[in-house]
C-alpha atoms as a PDB file:
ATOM      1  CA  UNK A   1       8.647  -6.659 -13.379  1.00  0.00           C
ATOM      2  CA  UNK A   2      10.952 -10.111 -14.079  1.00  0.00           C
ATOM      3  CA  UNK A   3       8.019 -11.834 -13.554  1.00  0.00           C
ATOM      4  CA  UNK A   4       4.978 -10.431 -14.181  1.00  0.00           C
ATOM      5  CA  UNK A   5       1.900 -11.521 -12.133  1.00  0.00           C
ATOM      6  CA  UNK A   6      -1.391 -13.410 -14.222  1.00  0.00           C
ATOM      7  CA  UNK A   7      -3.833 -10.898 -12.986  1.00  0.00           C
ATOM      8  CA  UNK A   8      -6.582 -10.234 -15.126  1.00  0.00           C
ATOM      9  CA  UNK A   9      -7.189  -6.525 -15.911  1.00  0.00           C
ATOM     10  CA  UNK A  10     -10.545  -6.660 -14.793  1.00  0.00           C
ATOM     11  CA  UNK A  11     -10.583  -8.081 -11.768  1.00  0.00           C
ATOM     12  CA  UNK A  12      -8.861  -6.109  -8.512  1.00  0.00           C
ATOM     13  CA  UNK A  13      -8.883  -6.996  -4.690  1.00  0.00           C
ATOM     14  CA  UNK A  14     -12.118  -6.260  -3.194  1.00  0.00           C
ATOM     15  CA  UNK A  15     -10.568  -5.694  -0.044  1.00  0.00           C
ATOM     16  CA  UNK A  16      -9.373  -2.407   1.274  1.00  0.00           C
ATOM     17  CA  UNK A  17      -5.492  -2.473   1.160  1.00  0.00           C
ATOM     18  CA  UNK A  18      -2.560  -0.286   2.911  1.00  0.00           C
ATOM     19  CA  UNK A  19       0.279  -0.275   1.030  1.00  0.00           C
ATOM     20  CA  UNK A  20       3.548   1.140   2.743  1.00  0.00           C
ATOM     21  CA  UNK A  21       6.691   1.367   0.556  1.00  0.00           C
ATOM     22  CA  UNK A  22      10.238   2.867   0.685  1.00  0.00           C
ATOM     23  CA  UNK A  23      11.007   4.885  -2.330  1.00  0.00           C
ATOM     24  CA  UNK A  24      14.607   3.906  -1.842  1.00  0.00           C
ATOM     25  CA  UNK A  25      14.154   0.330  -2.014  1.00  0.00           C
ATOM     26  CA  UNK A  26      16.996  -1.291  -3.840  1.00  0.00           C
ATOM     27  CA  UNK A  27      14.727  -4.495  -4.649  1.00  0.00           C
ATOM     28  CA  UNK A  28      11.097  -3.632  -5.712  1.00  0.00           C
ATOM     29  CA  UNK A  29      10.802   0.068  -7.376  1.00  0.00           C
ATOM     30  CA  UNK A  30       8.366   2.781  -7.169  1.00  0.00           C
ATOM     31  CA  UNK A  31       6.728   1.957  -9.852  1.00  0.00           C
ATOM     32  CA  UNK A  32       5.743  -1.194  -8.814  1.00  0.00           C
ATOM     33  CA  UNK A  33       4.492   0.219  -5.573  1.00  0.00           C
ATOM     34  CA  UNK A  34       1.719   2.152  -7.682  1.00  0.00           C
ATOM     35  CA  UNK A  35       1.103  -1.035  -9.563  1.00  0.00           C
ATOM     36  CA  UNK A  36       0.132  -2.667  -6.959  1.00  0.00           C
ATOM     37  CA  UNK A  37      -2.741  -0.167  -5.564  1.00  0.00           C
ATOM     38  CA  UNK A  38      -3.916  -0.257  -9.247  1.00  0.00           C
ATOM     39  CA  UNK A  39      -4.625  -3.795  -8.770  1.00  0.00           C
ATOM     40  CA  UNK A  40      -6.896  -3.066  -5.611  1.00  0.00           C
ATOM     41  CA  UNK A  41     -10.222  -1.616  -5.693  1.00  0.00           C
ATOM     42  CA  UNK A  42      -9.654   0.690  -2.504  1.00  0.00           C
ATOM     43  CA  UNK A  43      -5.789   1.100  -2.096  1.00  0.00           C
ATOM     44  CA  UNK A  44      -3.493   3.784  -0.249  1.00  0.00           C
ATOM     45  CA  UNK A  45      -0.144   3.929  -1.325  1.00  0.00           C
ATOM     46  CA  UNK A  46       2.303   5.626   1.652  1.00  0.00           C
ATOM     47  CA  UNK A  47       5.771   6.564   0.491  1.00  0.00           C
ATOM     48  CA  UNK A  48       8.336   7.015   2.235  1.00  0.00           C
ATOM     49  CA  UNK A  49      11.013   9.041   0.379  1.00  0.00           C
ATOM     50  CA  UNK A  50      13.710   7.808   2.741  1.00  0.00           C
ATOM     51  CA  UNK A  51      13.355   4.595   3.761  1.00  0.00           C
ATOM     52  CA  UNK A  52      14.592   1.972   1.781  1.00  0.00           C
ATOM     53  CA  UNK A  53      12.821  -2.291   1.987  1.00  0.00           C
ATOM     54  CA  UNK A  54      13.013  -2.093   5.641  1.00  0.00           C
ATOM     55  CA  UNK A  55      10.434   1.018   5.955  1.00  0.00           C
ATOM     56  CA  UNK A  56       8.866  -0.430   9.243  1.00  0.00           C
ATOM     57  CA  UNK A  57      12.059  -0.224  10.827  1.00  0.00           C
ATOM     58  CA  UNK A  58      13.073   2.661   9.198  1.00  0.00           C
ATOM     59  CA  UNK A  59      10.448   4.311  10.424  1.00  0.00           C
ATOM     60  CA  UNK A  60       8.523   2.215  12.738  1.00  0.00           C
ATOM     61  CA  UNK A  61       6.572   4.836  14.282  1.00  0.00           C
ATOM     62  CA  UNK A  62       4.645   6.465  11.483  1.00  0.00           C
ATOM     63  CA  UNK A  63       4.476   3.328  10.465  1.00  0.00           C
ATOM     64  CA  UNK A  64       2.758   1.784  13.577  1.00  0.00           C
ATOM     65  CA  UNK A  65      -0.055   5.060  13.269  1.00  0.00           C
ATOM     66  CA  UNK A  66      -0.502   4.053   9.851  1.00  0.00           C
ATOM     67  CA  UNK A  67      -1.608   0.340  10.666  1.00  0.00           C
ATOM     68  CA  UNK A  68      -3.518   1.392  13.821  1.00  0.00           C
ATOM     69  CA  UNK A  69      -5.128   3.619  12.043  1.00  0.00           C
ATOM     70  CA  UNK A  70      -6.039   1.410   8.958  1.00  0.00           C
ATOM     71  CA  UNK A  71      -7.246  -1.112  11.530  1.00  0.00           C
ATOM     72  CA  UNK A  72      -9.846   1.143  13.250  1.00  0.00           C
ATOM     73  CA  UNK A  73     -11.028   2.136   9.793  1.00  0.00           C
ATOM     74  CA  UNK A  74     -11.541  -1.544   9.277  1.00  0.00           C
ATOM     75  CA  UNK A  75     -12.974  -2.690  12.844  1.00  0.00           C
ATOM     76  CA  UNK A  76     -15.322   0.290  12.481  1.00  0.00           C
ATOM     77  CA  UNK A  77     -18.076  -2.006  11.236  1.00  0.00           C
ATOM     78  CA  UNK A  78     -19.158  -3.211   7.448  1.00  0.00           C
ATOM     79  CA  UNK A  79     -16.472  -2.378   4.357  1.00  0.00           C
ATOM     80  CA  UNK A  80     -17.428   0.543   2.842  1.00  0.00           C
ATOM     81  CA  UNK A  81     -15.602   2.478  -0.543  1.00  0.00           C
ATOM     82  CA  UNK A  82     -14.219   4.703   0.649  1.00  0.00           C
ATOM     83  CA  UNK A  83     -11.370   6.312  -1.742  1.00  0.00           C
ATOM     84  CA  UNK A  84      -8.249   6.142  -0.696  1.00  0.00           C
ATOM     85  CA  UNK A  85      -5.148   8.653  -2.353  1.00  0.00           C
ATOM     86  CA  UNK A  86      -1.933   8.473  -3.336  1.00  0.00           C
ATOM     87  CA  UNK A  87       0.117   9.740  -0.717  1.00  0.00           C
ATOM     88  CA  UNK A  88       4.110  11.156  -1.140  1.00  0.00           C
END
């Protein structure tokens, strides 16, 4: 990272997080995509090996199932952990 973020090793979002990345992405790598989940206490981590920064309209439609269906997970009632994997 050029500029690292402050976030203390200990601490993680409490909230759970969809994360939806284009492995091709010319700006932000890979790598930082599975950074990211690590700072989250209940992340999922979607890559897409094709799509490049613009992965919702690259490929808006898997895309669009992926939110709807993180959404019904989360109007489903109370937060619970539940783990999440790394997918791709």
């Amino acid at each position: 990272l050029r500029y690292p973020p402050d976030f203390p090793a200990d601490k993680k979002i409490a909230v759970p997080t969809l994360i939806i990345w284009g492995a091709q992405d010319a700006a932000l790598s890979r790598g930082m995509a599975a950074e990211s989940a690590g700072m989250c206490a209940e992340a999922r981590l979607v890559l897409f090996e094709d799509a490049t920064h613009w992965v919702q309209h690259e490929e808006a439609g898997e895309v669009n199932e992926l939110v709807v269906e993180f959404m019904k997970r989360a109007d489903s009632g109370p937060w619970t952990v539940v783990p999440w994997e790394v997918e791709g």
